[in-house]
N, C-alpha and C. Protein backbone atom coordinates (compact mmCIF):
# COMPACT_ATOMS: atom_id res chain seq x y z
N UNK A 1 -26.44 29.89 -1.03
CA UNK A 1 -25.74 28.64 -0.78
C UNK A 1 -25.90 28.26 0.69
N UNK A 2 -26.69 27.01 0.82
CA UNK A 2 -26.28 26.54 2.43
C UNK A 2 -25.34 26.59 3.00
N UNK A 3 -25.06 26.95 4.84
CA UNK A 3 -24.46 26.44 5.27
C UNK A 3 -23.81 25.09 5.52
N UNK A 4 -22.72 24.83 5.60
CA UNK A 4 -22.23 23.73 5.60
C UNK A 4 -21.60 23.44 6.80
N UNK A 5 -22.55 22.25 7.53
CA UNK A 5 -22.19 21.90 9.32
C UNK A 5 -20.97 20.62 9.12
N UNK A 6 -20.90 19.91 8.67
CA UNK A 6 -20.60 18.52 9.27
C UNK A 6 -19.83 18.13 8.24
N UNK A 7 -18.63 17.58 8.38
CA UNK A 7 -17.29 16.74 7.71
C UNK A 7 -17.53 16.03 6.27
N UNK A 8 -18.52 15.57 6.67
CA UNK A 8 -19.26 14.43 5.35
C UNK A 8 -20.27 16.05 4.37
N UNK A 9 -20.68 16.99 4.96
CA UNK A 9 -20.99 17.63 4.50
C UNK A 9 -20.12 18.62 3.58
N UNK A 10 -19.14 18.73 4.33
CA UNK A 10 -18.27 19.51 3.49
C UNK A 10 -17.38 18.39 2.26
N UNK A 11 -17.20 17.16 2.84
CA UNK A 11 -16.79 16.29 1.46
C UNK A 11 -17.37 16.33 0.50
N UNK A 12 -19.03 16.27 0.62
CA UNK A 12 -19.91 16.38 0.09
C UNK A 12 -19.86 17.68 -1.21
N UNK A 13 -19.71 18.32 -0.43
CA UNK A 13 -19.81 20.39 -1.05
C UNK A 13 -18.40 20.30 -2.21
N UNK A 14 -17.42 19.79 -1.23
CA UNK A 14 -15.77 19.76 -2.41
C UNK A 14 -16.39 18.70 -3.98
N UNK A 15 -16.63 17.87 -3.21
CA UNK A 15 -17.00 16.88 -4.63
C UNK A 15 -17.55 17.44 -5.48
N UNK A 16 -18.94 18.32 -5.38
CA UNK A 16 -19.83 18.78 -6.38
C UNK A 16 -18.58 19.75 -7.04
N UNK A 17 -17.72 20.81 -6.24
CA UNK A 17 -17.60 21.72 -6.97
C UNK A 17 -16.25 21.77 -7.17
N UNK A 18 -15.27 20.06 -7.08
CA UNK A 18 -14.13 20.01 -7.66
C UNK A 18 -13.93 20.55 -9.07
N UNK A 19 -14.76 19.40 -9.98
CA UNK A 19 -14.23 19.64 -11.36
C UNK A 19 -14.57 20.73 -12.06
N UNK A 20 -15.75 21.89 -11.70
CA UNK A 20 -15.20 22.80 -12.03
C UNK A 20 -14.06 23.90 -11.53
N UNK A 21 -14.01 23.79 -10.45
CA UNK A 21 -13.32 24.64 -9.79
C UNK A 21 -11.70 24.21 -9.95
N UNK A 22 -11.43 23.14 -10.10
CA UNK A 22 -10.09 23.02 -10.12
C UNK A 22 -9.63 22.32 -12.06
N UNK A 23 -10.23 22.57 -13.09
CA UNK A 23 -10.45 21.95 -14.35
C UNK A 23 -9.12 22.01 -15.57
N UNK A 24 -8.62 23.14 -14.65
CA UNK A 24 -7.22 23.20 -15.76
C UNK A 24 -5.69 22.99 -14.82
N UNK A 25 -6.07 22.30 -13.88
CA UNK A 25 -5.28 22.09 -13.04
C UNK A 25 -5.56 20.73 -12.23
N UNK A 26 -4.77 19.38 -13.41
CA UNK A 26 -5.00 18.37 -13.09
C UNK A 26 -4.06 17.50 -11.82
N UNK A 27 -3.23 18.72 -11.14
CA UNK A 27 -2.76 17.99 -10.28
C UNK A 27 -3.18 18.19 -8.95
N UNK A 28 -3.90 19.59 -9.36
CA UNK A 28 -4.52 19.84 -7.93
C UNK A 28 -5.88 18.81 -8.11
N UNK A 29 -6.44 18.78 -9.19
CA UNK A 29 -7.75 17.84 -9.19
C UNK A 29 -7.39 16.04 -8.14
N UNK A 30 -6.36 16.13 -8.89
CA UNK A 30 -6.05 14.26 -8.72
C UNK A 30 -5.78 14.62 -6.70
N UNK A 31 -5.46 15.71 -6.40
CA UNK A 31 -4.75 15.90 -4.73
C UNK A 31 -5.83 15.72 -4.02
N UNK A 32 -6.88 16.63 -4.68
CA UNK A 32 -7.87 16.69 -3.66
C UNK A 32 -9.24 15.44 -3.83
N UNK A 33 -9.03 15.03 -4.89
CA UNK A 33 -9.58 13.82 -5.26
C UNK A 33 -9.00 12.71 -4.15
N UNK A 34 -8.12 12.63 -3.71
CA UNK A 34 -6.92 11.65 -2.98
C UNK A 34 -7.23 12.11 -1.54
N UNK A 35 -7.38 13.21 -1.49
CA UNK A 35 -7.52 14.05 0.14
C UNK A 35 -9.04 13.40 0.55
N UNK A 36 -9.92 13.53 -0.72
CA UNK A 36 -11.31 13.55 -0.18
C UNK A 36 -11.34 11.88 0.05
N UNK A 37 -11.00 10.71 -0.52
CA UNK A 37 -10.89 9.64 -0.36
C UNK A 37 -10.38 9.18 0.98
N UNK A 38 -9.18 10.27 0.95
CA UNK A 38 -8.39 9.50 2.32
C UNK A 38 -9.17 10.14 3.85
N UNK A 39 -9.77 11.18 3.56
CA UNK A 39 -10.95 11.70 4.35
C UNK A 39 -11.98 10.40 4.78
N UNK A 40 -12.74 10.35 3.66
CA UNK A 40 -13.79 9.34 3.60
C UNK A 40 -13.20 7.97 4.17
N UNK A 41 -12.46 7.41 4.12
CA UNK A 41 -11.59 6.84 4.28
C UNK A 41 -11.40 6.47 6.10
N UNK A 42 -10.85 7.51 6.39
CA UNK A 42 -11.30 7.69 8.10
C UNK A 42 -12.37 7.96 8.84
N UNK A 43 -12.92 8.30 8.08
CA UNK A 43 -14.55 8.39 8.56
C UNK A 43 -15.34 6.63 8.41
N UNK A 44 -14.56 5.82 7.61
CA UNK A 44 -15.45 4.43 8.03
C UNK A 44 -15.95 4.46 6.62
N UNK A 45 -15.98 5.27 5.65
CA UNK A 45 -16.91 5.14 4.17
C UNK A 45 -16.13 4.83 3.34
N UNK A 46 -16.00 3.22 3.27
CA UNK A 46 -14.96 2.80 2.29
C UNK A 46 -15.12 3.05 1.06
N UNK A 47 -16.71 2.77 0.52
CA UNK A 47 -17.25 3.18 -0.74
C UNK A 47 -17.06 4.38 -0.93
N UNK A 48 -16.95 5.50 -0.62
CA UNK A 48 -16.70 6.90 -0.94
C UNK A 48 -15.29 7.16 -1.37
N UNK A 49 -14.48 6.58 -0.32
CA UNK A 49 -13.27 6.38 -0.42
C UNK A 49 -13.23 5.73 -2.02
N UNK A 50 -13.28 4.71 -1.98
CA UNK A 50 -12.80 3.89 -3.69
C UNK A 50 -13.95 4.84 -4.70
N UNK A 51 -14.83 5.66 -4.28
CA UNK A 51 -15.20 5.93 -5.70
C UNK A 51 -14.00 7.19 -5.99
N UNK A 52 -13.53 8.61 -4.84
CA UNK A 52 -12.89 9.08 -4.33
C UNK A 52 -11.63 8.73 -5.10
N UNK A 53 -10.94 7.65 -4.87
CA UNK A 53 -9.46 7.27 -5.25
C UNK A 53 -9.56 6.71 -6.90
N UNK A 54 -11.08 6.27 -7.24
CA UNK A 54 -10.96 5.97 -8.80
C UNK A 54 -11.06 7.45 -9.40
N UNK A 55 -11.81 8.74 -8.76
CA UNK A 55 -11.79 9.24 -9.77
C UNK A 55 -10.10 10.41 -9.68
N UNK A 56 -9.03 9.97 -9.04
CA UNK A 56 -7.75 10.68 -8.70
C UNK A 56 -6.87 9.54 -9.46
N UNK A 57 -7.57 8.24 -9.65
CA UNK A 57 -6.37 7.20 -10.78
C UNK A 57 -7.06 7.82 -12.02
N UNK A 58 -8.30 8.19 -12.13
CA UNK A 58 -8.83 8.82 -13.77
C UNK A 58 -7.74 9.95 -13.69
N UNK A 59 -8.04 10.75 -13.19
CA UNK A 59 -6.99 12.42 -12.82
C UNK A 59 -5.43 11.57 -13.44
N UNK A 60 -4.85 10.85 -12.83
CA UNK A 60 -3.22 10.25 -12.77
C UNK A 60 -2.90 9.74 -14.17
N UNK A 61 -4.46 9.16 -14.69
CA UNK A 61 -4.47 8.04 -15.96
C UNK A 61 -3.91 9.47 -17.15
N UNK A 62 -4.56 10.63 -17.10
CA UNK A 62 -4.38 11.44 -17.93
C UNK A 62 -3.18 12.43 -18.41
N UNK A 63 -2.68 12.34 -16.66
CA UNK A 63 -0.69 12.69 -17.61
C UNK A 63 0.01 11.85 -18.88
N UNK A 64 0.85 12.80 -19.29
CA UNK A 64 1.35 12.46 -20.81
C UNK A 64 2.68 11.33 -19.84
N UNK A 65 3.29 11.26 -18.90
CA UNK A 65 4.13 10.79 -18.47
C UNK A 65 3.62 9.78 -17.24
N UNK A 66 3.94 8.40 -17.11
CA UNK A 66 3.50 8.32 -16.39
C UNK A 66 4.76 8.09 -14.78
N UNK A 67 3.47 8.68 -13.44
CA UNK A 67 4.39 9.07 -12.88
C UNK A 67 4.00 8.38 -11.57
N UNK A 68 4.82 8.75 -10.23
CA UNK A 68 4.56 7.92 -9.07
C UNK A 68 2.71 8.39 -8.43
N UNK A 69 2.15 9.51 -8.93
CA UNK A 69 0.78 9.61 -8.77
C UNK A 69 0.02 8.56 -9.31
N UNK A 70 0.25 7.95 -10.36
CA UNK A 70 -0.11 6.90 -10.64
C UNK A 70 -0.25 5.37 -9.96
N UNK A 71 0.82 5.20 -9.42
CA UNK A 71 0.97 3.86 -8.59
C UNK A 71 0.34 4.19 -7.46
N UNK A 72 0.52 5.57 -6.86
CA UNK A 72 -0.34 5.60 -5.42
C UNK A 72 -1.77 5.41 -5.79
N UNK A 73 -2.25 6.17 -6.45
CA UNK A 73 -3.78 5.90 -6.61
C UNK A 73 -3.92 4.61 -6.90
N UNK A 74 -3.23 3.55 -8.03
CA UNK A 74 -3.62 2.15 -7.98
C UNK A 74 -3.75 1.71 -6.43
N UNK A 75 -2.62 1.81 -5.82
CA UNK A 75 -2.58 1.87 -3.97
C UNK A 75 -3.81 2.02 -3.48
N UNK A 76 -4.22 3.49 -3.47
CA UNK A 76 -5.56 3.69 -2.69
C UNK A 76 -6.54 2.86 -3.46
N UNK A 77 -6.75 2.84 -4.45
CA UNK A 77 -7.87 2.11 -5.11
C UNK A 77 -7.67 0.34 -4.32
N UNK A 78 -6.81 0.05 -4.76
CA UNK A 78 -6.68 -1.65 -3.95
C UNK A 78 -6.88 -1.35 -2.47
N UNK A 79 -6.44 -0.60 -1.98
CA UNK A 79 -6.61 -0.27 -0.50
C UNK A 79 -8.61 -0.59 -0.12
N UNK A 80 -9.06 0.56 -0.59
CA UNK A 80 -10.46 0.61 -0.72
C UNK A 80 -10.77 -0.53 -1.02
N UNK A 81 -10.75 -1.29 -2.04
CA UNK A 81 -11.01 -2.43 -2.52
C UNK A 81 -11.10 -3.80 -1.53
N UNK A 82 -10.23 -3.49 -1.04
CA UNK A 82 -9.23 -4.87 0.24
C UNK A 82 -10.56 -4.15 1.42
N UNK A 83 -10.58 -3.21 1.53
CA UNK A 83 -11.70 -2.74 2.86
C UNK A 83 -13.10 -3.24 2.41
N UNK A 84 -13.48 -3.38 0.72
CA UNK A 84 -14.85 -3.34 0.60
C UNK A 84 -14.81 -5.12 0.56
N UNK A 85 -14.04 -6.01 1.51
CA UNK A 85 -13.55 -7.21 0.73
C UNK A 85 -13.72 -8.19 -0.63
N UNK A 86 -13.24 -7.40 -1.19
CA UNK A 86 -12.69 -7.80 -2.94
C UNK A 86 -11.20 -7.91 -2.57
N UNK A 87 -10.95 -8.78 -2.15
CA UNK A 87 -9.22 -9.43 -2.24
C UNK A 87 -8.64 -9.66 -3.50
N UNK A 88 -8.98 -9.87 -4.66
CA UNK A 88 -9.00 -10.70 -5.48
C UNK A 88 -8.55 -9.62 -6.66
N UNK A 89 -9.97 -8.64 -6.62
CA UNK A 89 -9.33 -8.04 -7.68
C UNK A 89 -8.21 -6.16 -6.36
N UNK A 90 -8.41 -6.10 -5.25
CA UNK A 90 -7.36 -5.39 -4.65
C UNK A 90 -6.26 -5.87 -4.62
N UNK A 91 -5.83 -7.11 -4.88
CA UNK A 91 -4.08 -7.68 -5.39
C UNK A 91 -3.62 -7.22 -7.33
N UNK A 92 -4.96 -7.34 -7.93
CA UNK A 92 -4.85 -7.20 -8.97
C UNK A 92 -4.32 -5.31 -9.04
N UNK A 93 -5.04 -4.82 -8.11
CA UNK A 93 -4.45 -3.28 -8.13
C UNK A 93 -3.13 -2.96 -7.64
N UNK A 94 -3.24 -3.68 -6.73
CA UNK A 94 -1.89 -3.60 -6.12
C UNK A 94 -0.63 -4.18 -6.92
N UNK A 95 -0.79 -4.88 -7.73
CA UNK A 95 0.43 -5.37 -8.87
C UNK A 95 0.36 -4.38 -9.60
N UNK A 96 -0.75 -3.73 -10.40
CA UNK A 96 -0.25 -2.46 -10.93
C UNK A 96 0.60 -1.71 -10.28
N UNK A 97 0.41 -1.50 -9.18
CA UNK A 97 1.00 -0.18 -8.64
C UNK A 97 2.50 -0.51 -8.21
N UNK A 98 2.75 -1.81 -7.59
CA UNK A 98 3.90 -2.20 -7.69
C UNK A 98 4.77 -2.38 -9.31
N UNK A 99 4.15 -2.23 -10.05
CA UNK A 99 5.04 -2.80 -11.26
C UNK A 99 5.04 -0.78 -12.24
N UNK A 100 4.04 0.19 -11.80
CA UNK A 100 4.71 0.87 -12.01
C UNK A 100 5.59 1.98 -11.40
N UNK A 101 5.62 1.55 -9.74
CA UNK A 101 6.35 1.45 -8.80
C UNK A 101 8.11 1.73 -8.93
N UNK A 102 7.90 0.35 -9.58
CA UNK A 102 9.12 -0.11 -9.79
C UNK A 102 10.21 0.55 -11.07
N UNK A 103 8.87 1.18 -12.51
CA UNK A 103 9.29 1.73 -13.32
C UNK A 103 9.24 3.48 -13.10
N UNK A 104 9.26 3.77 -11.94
CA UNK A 104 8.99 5.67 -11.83
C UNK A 104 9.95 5.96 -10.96
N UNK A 105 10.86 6.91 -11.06
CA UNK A 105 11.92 7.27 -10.96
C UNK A 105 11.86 7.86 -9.45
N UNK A 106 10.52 8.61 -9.14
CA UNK A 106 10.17 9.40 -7.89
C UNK A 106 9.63 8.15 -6.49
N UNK A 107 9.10 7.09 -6.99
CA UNK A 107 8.92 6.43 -6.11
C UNK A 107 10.12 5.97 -4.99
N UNK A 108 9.58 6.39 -3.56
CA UNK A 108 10.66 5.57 -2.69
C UNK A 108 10.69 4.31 -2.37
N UNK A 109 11.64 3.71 -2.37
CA UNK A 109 12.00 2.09 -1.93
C UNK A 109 10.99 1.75 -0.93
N UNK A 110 10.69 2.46 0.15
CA UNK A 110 9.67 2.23 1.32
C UNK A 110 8.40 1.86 0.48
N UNK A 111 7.60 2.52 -0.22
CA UNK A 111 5.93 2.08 -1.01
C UNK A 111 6.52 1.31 -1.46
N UNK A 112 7.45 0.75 -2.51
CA UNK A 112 7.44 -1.09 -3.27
C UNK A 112 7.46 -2.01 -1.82
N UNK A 113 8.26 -1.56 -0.88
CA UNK A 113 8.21 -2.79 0.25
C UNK A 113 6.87 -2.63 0.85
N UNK A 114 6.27 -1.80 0.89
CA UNK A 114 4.63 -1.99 1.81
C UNK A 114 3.72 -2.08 0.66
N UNK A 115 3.82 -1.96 -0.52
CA UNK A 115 3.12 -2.78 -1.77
C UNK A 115 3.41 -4.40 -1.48
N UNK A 116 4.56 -5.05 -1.08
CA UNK A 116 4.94 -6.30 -1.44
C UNK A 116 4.40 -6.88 -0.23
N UNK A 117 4.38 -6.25 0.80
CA UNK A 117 4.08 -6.46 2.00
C UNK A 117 2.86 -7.31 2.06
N UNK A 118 2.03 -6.25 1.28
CA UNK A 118 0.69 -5.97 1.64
C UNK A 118 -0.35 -7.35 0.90
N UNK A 119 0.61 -7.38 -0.24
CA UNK A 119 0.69 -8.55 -1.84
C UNK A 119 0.62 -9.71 -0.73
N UNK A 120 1.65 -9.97 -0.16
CA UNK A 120 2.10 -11.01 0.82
C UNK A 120 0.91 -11.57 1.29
N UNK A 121 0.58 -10.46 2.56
CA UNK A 121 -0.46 -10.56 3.25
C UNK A 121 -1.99 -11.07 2.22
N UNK A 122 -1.99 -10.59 1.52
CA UNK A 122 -3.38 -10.98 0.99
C UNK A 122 -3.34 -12.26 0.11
N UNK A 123 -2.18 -12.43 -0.11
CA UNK A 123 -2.06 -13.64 -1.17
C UNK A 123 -1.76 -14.77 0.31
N UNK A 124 -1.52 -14.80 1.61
CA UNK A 124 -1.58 -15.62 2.92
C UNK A 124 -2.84 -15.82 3.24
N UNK A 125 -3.77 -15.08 2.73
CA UNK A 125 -5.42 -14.99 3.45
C UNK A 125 -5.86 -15.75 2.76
N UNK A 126 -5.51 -15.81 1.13
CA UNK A 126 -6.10 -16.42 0.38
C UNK A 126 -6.09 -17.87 0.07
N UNK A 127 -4.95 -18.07 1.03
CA UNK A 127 -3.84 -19.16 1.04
C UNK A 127 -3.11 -19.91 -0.14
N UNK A 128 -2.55 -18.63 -1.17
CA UNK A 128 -1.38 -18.91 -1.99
C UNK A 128 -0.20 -18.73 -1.26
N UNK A 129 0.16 -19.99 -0.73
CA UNK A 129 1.49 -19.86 -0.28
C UNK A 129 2.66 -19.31 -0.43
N UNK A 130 2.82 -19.88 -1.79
CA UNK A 130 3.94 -19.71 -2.76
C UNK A 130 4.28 -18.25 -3.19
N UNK A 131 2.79 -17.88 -3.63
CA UNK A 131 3.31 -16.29 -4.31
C UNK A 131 3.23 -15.41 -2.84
N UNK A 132 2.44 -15.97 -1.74
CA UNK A 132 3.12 -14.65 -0.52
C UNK A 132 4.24 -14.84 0.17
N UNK A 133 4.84 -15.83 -0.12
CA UNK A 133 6.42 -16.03 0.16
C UNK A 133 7.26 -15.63 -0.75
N UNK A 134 6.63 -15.80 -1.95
CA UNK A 134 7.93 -15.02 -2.95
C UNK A 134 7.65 -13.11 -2.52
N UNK A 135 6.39 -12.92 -2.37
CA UNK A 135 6.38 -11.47 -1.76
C UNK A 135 7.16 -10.41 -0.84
N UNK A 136 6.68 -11.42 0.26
CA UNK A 136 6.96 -11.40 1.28
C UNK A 136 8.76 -11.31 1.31
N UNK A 137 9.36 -12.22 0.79
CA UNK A 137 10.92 -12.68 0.30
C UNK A 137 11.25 -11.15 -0.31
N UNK A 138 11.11 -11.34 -1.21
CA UNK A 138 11.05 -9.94 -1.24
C UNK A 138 11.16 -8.91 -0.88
N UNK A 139 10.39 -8.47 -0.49
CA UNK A 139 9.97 -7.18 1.02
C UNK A 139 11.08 -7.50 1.76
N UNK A 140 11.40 -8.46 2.26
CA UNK A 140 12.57 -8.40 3.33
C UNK A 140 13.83 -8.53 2.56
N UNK A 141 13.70 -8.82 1.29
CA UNK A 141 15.19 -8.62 0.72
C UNK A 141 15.74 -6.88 0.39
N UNK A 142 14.32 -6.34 -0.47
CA UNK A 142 14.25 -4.71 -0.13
C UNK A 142 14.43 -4.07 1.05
N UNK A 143 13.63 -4.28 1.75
CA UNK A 143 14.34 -3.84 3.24
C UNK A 143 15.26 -3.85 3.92
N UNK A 144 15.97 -4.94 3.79
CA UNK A 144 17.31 -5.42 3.98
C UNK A 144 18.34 -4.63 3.64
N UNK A 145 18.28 -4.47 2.16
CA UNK A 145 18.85 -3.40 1.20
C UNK A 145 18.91 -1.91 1.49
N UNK A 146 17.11 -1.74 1.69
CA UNK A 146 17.27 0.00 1.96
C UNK A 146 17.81 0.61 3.25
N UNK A 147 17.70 -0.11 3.98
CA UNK A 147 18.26 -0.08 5.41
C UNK A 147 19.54 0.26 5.16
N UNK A 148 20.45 -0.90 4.96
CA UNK A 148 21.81 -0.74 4.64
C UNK A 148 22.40 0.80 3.75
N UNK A 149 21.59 0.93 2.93
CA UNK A 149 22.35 2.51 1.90
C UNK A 149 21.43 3.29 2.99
N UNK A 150 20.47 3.27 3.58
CA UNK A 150 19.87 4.28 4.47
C UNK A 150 21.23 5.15 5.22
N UNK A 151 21.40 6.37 4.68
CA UNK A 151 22.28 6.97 5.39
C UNK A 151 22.67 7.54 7.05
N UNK A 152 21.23 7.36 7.98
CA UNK A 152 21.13 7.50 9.17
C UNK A 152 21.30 6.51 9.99
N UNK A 153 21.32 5.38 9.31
CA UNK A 153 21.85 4.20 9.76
C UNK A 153 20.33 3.19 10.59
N UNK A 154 19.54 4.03 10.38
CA UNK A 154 18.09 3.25 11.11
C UNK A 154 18.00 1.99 10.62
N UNK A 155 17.54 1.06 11.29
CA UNK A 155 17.52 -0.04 11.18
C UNK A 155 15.81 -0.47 11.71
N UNK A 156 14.73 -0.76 11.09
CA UNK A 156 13.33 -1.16 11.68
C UNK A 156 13.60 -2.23 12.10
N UNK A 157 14.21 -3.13 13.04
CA UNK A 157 14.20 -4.62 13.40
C UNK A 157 13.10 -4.72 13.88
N UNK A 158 11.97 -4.63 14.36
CA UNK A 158 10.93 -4.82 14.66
C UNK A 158 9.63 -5.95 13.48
N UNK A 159 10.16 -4.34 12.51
CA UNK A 159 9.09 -4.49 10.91
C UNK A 159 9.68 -6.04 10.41
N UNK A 160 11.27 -5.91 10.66
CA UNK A 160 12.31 -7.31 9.76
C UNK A 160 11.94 -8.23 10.36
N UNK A 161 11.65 -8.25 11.65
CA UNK A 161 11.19 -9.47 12.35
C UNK A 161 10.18 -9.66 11.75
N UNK A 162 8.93 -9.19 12.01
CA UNK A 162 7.58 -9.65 11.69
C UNK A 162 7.48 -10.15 10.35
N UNK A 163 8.38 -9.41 10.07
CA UNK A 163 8.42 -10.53 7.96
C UNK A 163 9.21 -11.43 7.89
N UNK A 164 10.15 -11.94 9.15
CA UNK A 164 10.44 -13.08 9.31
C UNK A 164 9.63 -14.33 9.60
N UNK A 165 8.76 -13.75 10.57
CA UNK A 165 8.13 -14.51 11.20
C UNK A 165 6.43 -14.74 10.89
N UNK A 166 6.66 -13.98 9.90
CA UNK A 166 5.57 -14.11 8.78
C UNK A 166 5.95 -15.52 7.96
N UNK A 167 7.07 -15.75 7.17
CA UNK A 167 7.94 -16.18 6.47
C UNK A 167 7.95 -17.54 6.92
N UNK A 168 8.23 -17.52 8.59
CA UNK A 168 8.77 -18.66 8.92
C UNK A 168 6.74 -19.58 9.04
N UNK A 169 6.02 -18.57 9.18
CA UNK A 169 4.56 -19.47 9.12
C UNK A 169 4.72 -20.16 7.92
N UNK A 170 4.69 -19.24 6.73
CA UNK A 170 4.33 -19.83 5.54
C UNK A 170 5.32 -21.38 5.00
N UNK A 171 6.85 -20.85 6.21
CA UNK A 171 7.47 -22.11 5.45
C UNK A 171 6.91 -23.48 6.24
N UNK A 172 6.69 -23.16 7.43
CA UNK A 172 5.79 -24.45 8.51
C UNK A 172 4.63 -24.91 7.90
N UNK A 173 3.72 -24.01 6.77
CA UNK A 173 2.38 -24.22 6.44
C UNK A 173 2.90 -25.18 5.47
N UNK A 174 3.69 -25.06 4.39
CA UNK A 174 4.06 -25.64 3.77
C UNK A 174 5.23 -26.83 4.13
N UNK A 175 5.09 -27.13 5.14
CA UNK A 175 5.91 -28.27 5.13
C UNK A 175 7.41 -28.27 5.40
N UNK A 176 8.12 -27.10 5.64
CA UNK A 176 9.75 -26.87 5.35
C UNK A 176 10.09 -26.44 6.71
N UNK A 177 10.05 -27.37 7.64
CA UNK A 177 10.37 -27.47 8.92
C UNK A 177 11.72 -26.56 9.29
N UNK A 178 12.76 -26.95 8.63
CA UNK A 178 13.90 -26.87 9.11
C UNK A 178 14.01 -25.32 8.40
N UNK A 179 13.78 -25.20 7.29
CA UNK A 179 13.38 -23.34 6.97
C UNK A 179 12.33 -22.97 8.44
N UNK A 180 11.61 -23.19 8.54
CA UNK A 180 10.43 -22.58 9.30
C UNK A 180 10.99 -22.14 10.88
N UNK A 181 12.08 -22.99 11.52
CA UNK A 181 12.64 -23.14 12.27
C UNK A 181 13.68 -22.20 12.23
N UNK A 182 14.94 -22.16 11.36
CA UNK A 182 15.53 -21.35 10.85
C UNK A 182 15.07 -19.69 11.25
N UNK A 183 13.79 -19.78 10.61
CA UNK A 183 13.35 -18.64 10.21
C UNK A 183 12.49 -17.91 11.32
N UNK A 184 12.01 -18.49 12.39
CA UNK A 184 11.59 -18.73 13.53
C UNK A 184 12.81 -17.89 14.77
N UNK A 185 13.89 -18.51 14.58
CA UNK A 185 14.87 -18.14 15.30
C UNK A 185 15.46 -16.96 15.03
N UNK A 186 15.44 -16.58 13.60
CA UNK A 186 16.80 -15.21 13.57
C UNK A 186 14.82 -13.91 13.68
N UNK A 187 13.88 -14.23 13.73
CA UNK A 187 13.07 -13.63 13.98
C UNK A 187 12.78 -13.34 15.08
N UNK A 188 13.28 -14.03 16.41
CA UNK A 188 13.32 -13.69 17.24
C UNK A 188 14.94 -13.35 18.00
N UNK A 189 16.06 -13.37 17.44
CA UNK A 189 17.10 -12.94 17.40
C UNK A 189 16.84 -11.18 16.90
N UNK A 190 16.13 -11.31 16.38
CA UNK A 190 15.94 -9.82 15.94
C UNK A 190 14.96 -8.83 16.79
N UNK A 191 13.84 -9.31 17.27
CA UNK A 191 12.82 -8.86 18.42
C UNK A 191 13.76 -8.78 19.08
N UNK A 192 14.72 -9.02 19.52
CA UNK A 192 15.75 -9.00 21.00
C UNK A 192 16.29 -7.31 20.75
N UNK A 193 16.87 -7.65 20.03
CA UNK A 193 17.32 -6.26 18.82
C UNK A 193 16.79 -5.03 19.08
N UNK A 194 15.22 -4.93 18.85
CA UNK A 194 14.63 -4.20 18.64
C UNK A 194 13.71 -3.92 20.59
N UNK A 195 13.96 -4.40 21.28
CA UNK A 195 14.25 -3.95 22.83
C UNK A 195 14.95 -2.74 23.29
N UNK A 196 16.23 -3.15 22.26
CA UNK A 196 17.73 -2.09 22.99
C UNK A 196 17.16 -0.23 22.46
């Protein structure tokens, strides 16, 4: 067996000899399937990455239950997707993963708000107004929420701003001055906030 020098080399070496090596043990398969993606991933190889994260949503697709491994890999897969720019169908992943997100018991409140976030953002690029404001609306209504039962009492005013002031674009793009304005102001009422 060759030595094995270099990062991409050793991704390389795991891939060939995942599925046998890990074959009756589909959760370690789907981990390191996810590891090697998110590897590839930082290295700049988006394509490795999404082939990487499809074959850890195959791994996720095959539990009898379905579970929060599932929505992340839709995640990484749209992630990859959004990098290889396919916007179009990476929102389409990303609604999966938010909608079974929303139905899995293990998921934290934090991934649906940076799913909705993210929805937001790409449905603004695309320039659907409407559905990245209902997103977006969203996200800051969740956040709003998790903050509050957050038992340490943390508060991100920083993050709340910027989805204000996300918010307050889309309501100016569209015409709703006196929202946009509104929304403009407690967004920077809140940057003040997030100084102290």
């Amino acid at each position: 067996m060759p030595v094995v020098t270099t990062e991409m080399e050793l991704s390389a070496a795991r891939i060939r000899i995942l599925p046998q090596r890990y074959k009756h043990f589909r959760q370690s398969v789907w981990q390191n399937y996810t590891d090697i993606g998110s590897r590839a991933l930082a290295c700049g190889d988006a394509l490795l990455a999404h082939t990487m994260y499809s074959a850890a949503l195959a791994e996720a697709r095959k539990e009898e239950h379905i579970d929060y491994r599932l929505a992340v890999s839709f995640s990484h897969v749209a992630h990859s997707l959004l990098l290889m720019n396919e916007p179009g169908q990476a929102a389409n992943k990303y609604l999966k993963a938010l909608s079974i997100a929303r139905c899995s018991a293990g998921a934290p409140t934090i991934f649906e708000i940076m799913l909705l976030e993210t929805l937001g953002d790409i449905r603004l690029t695309q320039g659907h107004l409407r559905l990245a404001k209902r997103h977006l609306s969203r996200a800051l209504a969740l956040r709003e929420k998790h903050e509050q039962a957050d038992s340490t009492g943390c508060i991100d005013w920083e993050s709340r701003a910027k989805l204000i002031l996300k918010l307050a674009h889309i309501s100016s793009e569209m015409k709703q001055t006196d929202e946009a304005i509104a929304l403009y102001e407690k967004s920077r009422a809140l940057s003040g906030k997030s100084a102290f």
